[in-house]
Protein backbone atom coordinates (compact mmCIF):
# COMPACT_ATOMS: atom_id res chain seq x y z
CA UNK A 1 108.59 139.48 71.03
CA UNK A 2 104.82 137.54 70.54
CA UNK A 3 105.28 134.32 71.64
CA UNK A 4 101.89 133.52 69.56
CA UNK A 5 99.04 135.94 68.51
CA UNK A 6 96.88 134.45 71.83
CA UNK A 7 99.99 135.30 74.00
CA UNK A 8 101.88 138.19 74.93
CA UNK A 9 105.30 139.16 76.70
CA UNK A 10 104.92 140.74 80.20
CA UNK A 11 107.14 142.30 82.45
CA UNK A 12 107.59 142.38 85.86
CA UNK A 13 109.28 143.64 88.90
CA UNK A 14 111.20 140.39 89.90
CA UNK A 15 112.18 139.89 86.38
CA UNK A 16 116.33 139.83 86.29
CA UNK A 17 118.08 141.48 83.37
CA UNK A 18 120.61 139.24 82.89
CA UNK A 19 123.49 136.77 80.59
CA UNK A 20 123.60 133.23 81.16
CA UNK A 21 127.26 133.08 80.01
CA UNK A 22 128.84 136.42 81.51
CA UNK A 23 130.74 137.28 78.05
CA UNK A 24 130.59 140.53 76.04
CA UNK A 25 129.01 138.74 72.50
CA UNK A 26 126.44 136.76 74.77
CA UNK A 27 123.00 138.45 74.61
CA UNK A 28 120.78 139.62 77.96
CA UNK A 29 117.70 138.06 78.75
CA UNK A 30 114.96 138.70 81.33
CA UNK A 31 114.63 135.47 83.25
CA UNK A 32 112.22 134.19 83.65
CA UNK A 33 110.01 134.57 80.83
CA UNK A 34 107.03 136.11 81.85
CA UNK A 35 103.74 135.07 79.55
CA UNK A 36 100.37 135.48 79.48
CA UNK A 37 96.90 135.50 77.61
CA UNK A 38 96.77 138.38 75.32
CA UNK A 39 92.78 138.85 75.98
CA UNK A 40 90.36 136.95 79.01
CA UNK A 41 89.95 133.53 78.08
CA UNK A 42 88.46 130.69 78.96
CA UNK A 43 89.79 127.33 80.74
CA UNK A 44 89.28 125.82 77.75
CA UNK A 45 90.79 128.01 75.40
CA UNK A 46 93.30 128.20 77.62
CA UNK A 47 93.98 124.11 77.20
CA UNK A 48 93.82 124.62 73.68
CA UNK A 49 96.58 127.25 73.07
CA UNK A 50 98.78 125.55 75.73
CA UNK A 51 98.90 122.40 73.64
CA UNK A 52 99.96 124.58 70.51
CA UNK A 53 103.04 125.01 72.51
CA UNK A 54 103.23 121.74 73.45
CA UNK A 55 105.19 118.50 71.75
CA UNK A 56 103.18 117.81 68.44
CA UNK A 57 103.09 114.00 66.85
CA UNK A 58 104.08 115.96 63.36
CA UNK A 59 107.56 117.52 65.40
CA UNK A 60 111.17 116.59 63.84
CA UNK A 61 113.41 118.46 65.39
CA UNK A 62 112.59 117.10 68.25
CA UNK A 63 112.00 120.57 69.99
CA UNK A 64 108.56 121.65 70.19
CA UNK A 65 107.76 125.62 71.05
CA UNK A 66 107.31 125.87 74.91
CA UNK A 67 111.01 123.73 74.80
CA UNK A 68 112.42 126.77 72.39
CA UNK A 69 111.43 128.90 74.72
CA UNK A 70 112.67 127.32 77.61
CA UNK A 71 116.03 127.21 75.74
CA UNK A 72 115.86 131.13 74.56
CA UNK A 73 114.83 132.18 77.70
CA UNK A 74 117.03 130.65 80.64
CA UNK A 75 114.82 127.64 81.30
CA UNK A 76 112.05 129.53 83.19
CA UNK A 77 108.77 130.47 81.82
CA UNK A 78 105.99 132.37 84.10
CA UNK A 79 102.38 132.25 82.87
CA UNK A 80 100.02 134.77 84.57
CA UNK A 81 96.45 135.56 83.66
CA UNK A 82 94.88 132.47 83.70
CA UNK A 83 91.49 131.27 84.67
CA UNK A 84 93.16 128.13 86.47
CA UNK A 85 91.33 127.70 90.31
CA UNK A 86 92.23 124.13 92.06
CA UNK A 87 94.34 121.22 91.57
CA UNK A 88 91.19 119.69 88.85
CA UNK A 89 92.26 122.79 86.45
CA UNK A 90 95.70 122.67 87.09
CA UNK A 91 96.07 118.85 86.39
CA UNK A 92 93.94 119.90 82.89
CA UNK A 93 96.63 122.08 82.24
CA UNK A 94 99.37 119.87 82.71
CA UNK A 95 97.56 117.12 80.38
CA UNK A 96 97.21 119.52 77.44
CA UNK A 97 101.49 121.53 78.07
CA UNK A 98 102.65 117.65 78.22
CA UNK A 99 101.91 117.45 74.37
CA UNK A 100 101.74 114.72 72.02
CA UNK A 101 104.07 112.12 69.64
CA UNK A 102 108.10 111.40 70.70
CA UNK A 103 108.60 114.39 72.24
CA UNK A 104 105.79 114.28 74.81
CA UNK A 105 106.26 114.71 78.65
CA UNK A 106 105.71 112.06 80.92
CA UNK A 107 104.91 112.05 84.59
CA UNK A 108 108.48 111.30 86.85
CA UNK A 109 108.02 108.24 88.61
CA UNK A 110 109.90 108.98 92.16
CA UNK A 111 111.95 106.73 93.58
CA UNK A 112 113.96 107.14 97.35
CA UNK A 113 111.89 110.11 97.89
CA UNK A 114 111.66 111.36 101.66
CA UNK A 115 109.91 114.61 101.40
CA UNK A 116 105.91 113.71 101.65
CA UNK A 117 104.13 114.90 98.38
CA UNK A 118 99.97 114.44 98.95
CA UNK A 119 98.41 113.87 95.63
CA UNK A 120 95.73 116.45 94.87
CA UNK A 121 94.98 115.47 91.53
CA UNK A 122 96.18 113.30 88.89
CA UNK A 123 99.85 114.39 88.42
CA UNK A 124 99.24 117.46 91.30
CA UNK A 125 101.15 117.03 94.49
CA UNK A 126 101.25 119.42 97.54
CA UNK A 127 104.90 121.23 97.48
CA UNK A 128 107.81 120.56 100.37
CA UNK A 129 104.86 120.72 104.15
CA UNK A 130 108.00 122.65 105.49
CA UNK A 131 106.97 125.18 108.39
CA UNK A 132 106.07 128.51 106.73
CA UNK A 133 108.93 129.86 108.77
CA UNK A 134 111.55 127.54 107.22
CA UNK A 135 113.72 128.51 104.73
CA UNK A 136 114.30 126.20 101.98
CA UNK A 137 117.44 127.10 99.81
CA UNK A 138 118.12 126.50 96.66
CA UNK A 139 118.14 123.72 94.91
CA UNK A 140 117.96 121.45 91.63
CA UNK A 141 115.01 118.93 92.44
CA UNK A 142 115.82 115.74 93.97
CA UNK A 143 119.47 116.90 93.13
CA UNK A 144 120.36 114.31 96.07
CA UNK A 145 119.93 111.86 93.98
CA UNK A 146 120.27 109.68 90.39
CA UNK A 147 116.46 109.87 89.97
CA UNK A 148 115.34 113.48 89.63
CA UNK A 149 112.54 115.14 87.10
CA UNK A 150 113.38 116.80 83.50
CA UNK A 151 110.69 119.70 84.52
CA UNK A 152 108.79 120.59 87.85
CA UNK A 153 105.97 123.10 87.08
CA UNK A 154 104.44 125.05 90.13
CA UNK A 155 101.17 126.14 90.31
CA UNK A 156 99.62 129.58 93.28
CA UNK A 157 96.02 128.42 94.31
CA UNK A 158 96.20 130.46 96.87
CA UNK A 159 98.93 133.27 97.07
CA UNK A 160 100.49 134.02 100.60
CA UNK A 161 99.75 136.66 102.77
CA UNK A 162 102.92 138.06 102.89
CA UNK A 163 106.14 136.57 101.54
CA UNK A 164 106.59 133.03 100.25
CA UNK A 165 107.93 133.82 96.83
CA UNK A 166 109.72 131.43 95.03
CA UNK A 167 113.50 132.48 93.91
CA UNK A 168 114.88 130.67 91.03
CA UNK A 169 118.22 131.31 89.51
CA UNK A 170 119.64 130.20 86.40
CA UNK A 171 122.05 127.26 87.21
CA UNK A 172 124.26 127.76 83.92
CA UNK A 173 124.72 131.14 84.87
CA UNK A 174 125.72 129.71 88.28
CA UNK A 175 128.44 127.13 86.73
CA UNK A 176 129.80 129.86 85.02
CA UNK A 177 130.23 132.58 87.48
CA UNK A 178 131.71 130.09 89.96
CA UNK A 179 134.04 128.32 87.09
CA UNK A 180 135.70 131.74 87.41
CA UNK A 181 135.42 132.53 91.15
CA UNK A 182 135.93 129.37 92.37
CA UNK A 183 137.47 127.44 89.57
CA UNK A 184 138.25 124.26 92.00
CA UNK A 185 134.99 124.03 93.74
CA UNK A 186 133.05 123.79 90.34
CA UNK A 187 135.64 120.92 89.05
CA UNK A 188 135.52 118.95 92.69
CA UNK A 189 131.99 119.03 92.35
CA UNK A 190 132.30 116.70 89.22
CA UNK A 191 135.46 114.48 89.98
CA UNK A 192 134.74 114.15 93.55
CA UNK A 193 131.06 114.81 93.72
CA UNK A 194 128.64 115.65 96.61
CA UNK A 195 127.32 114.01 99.63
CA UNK A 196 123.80 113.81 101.20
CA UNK A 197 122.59 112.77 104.07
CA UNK A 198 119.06 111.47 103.74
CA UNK A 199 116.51 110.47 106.47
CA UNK A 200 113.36 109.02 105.80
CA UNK A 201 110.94 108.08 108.98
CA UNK A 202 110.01 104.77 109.00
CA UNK A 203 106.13 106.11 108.38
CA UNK A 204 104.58 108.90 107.87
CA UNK A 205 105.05 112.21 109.33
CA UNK A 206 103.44 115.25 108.39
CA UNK A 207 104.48 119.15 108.98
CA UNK A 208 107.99 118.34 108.85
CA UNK A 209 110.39 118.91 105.99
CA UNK A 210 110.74 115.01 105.16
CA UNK A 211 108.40 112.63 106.69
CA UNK A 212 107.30 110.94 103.54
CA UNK A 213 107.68 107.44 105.06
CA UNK A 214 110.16 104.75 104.44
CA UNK A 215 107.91 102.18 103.34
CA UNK A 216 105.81 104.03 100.64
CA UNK A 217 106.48 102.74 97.12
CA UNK A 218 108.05 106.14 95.95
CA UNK A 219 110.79 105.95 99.02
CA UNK A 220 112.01 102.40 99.23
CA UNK A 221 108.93 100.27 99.89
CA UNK A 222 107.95 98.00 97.56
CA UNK A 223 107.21 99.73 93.86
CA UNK A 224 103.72 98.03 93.58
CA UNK A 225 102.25 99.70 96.32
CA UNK A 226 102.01 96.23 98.40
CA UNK A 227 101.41 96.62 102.00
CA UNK A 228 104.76 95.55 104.21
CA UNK A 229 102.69 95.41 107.61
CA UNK A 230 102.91 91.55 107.63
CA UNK A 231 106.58 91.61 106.82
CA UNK A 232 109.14 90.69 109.26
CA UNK A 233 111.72 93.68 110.14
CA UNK A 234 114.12 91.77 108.41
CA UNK A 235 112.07 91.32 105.13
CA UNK A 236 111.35 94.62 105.25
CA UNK A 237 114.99 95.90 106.14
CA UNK A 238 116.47 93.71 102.90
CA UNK A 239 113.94 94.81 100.53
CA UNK A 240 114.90 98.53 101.05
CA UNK A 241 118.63 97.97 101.05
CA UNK A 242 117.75 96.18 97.99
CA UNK A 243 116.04 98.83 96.56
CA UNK A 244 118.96 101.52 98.21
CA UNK A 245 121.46 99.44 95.79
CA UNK A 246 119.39 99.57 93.26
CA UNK A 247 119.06 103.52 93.28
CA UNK A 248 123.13 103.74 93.70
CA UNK A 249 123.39 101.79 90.33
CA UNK A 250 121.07 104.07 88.44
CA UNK A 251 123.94 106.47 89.54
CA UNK A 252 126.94 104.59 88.32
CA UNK A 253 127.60 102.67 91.49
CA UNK A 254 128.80 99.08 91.01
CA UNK A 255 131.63 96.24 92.75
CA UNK A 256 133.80 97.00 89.24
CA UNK A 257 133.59 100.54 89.72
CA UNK A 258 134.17 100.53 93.30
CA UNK A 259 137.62 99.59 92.36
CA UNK A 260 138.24 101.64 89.06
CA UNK A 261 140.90 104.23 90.34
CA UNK A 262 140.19 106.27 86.98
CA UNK A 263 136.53 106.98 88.01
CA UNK A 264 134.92 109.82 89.72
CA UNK A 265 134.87 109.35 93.76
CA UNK A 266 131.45 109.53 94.13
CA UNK A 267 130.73 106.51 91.67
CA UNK A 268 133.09 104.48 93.22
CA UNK A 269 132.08 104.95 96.81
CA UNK A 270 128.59 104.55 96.17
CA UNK A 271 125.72 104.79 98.69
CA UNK A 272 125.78 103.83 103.14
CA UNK A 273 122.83 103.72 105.60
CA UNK A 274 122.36 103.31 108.86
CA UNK A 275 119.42 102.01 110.44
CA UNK A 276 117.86 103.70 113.61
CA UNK A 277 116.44 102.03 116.64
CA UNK A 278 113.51 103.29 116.18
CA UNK A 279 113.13 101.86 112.46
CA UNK A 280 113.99 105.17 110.67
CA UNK A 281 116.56 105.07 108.34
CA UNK A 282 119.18 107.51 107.47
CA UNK A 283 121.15 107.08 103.68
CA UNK A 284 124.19 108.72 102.20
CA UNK A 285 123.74 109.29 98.70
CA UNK A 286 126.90 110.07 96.67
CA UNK A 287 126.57 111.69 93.21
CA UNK A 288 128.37 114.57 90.83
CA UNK A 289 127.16 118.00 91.39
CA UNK A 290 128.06 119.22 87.58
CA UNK A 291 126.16 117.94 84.91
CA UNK A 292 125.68 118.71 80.69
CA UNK A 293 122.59 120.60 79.87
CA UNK A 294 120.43 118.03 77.47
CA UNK A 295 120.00 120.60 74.68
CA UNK A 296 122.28 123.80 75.24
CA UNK A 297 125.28 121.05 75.98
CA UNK A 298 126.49 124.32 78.48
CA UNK A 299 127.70 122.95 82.03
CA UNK A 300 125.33 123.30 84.63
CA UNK A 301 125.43 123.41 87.99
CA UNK A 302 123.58 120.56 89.83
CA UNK A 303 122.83 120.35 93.69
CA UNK A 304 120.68 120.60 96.71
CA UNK A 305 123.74 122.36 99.04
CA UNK A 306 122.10 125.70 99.62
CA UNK A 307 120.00 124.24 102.79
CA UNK A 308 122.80 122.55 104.32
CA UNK A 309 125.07 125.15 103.88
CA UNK A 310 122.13 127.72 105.85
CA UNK A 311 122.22 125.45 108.70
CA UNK A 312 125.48 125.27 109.16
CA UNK A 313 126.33 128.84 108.99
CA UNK A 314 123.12 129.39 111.53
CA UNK A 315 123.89 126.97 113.69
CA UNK A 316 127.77 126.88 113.87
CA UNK A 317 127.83 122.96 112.73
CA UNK A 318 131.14 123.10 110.46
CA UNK A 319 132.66 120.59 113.05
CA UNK A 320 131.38 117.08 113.84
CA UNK A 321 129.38 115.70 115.58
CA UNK A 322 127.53 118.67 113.42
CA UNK A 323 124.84 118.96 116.89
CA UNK A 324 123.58 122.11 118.26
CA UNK A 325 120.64 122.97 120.37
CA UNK A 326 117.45 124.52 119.29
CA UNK A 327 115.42 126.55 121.32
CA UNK A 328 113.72 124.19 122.82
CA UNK A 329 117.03 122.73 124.27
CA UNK A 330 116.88 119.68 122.41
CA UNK A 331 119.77 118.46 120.48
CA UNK A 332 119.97 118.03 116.69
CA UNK A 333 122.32 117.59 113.68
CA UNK A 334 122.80 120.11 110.66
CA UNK A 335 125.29 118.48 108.44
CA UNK A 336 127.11 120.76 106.29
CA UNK A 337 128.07 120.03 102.35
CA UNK A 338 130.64 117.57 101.98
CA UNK A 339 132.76 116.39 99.05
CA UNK A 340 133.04 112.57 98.29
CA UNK A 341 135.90 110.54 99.33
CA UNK A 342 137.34 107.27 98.93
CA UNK A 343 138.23 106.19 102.64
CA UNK A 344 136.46 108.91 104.02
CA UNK A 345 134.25 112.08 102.60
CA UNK A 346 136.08 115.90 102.53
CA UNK A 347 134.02 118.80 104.18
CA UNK A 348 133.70 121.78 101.26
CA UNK A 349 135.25 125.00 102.46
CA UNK A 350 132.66 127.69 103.66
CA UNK A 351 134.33 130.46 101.41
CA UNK A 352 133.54 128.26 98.60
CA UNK A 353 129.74 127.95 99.78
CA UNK A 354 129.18 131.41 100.82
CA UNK A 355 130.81 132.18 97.27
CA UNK A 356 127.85 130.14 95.89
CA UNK A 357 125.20 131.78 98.09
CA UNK A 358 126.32 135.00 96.77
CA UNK A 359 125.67 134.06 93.35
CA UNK A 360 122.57 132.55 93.96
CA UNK A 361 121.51 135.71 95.47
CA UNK A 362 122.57 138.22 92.91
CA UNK A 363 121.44 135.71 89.61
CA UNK A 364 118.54 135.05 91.73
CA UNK A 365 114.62 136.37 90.67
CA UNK A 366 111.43 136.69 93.49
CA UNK A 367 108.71 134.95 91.65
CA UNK A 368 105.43 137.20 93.35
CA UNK A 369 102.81 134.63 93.07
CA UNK A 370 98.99 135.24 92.25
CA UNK A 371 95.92 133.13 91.90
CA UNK A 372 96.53 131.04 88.82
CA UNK A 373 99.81 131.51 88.21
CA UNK A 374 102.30 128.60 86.81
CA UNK A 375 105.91 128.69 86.52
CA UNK A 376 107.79 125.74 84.42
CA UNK A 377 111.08 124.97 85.34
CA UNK A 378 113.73 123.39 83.26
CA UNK A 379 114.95 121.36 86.39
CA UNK A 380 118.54 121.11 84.43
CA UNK A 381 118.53 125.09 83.81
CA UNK A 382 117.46 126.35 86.88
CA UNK A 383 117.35 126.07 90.66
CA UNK A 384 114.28 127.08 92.93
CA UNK A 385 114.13 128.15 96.52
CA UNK A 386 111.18 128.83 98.91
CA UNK A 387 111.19 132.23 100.97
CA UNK A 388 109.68 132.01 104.32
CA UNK A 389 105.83 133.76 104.81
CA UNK A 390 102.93 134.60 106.73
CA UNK A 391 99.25 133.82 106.00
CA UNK A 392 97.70 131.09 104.13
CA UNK A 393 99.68 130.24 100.94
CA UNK A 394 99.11 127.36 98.49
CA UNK A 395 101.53 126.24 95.97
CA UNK A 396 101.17 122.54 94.01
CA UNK A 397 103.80 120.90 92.44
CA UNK A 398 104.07 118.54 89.46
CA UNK A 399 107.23 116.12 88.35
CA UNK A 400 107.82 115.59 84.38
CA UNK A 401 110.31 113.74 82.02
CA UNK A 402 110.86 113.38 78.46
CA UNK A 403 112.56 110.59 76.45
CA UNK A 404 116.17 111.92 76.19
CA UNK A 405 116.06 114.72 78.44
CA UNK A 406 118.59 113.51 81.01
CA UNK A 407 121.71 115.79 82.29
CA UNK A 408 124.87 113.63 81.75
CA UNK A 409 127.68 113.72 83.69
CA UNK A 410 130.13 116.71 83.31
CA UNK A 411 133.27 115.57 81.50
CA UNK A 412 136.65 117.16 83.75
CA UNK A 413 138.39 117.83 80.44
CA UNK A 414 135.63 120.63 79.57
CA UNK A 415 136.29 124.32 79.54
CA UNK A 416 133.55 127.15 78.97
């Protein structure tokens, strides 16, 4: 299949020849989609073709071509071959894919976030500053939370030495291979929901997983950028509960539903934090792990578990406290996945998380990365991961939404 006359179909290695919905009249795909130039082109003519793709102002349907083909193809869509060098080019090419009219993509605005992003460009962020070493498992981004990006697009600068791929795996496929194997994990996920623990340093920190910095105006500092150095701790310490409360509402938190018996468990326990001595901050978000896919309407799996449940396994943290010692002989905490609760939260059985793993593994695709690649990701449709590597590797990252592009919550009465 052409996409276009200026673009051709490729195939690779880590392509995986698979069905979203394991069922003998559902067709096979190769996911991801794997794109690029039919001849050498220019930047430029390279902006130009990618905006053909793009939302138009003259759409109706609503859909515009690169969202077809996120749609026909799994939610994935690799684009190799092109003549894209820094963050400048890459922010160029993000300007042009975002299109035009009611369908157009808009940057995500992040709010609560603990991971530290450094801009490069406009709209170009440095991905998770994570040691090389650590493993980051798979997740839907910002899954933690009711304020997470339609679309995260990637972009290789600089490919790794060795390793460092990125594994994505189709999360419909996921939802349906576990609604089968594990029929009462999937539907706990939506009627009780998921926990995570959160913590942000109270400034910034950098080579560390987190470390974004409580204060900054895309955590919970205050969303004009205003500087909180002449606030008093307690000024400071109300405005970001305020703004914690705020962020558990966007979820569906709220006094009424607190006491609505009918609702999901997550929604009516809401969020907790606990302040450290030391000024950092650690918050419990609670929200469903299921949601509706915006324009397949499949179910979806939606979660950030695949970390937590590594740690645990690694470091033998099923039981609280959750400590352990790392080499160094200093203590620290791995909390494993837990279910919400009402009076208190339910730890998720580790044959029901290794049953996940397994899938994620074997739905799973090694995206090899090379100077100017991009990969789009339907942040709904598909979870990412970040293999370990050696060398020098540089990989941006870039946070998109679109007017009605939201995954809802799963209904408990649906069956697929």
């Amino acid at each position: 299949m052409a996409v276009e006359e200026f673009w051709v179909v490729r195939e690779e290695p880590y392509q995986n020849d698979m069905k979203i919905i394991d069922a003998p009249d559902q067709p096979s795909i190769k996911f991801p989609l794997v794109i690029a130039p039919s001849k050498q082109a220019t930047k430029d003519e390279i902006l130009k073709e990618i905006a053909q793709l793009a939302a138009q102002p003259s759409d109706t349907s609503g859909h515009s071509k690169i969202r077809e083909l996120l749609d026909a193809n799994g939610g994935a869509i690799n684009i190799k071959g092109l003549p894209l060098k820094d963050p400048e080019d890459f922010s160029e090419f993000l300007s042009a894919l975002a299109g035009k009219g009611e369908g157009a993509w808009y940057p995500h605005v992040h709010v609560g976030m603990e991971v530290l992003r450094r801009p490069l460009a406009k709209n170009v962020m440095t991905t998770n500053e994570g040691p090389p070493s650590h493993f980051i498992g798979w997740h839907n981004e910002y899954a933690v939370s009711p304020v997470h990006p339609g679309y995260l697009i990637l972009f290789c600068q600089i490919p790794p030495g060795r390793g460092g791929e990125t594994n994505i795996t189709s999360s419909v496929a996921l939802y349906d291979r576990l609604k089968k194997s594990a029929p009462e994990f999937v539907e706990k996920c939506g009627t009780k929901g998921l926990v995570y623990h959160i913590p942000h340093t109270a400034s910034q920190v950098g080579g560390i997983v987190g470390g974004n910095g409580l204060y900054k105006a895309n955590a919970f500092g205050p969303s004009n950028g205003e500087d909180v150095s002449t606030w008093s701790e307690e000024r400071k310490k109300k405005h970001v509960e305020e703004r914690i409360l705020d962020l558990a509402k966007r979820g569906g938190w709220s006094e009424e539903a607190s006491k609505d018996v009918s609702l999901p468990e997550w929604q009516r326990r809401g969020f907790d934090w606990t302040w450290e001595e030391n000024g950092d901050l650690n918050v419990v978000h609670r929200v469903p792990g299921t949601r509706i896919h915006p324009t397949s309407k499949l179910p979806t799996i939606f979660n950030a578990m695949s970390t937590r449940y590594t740690n645990a396994k690694v470091n033998n943290t099923w039981e609280p406290p959750h400590t352990y010692k790392t080499k160094d002989g200093e203590e620290a905490t791995a909390i494993p996945p837990y279910f919400a609760g009402i009076e208190k939260d339910e730890p998720i059985a580790a044959e029901w998380l290794a049953k996940m793993d397994e899938w994620q593994h074997k739905l799973g695709s090694d995206i090899s990365w090379q100077a100017g690649d991009v990969l789009i990701i339907d942040n709904f449709a598909v979870q990412h991961a970040r293999w370990a590597w050696e060398g020098d590797r540089k990989v941006h990252a870039s946070f998109w939404d679109q007017a009605g592009f939201i995954g809802q919550q799963l209904p408990t009465s649906i069956t697929v």
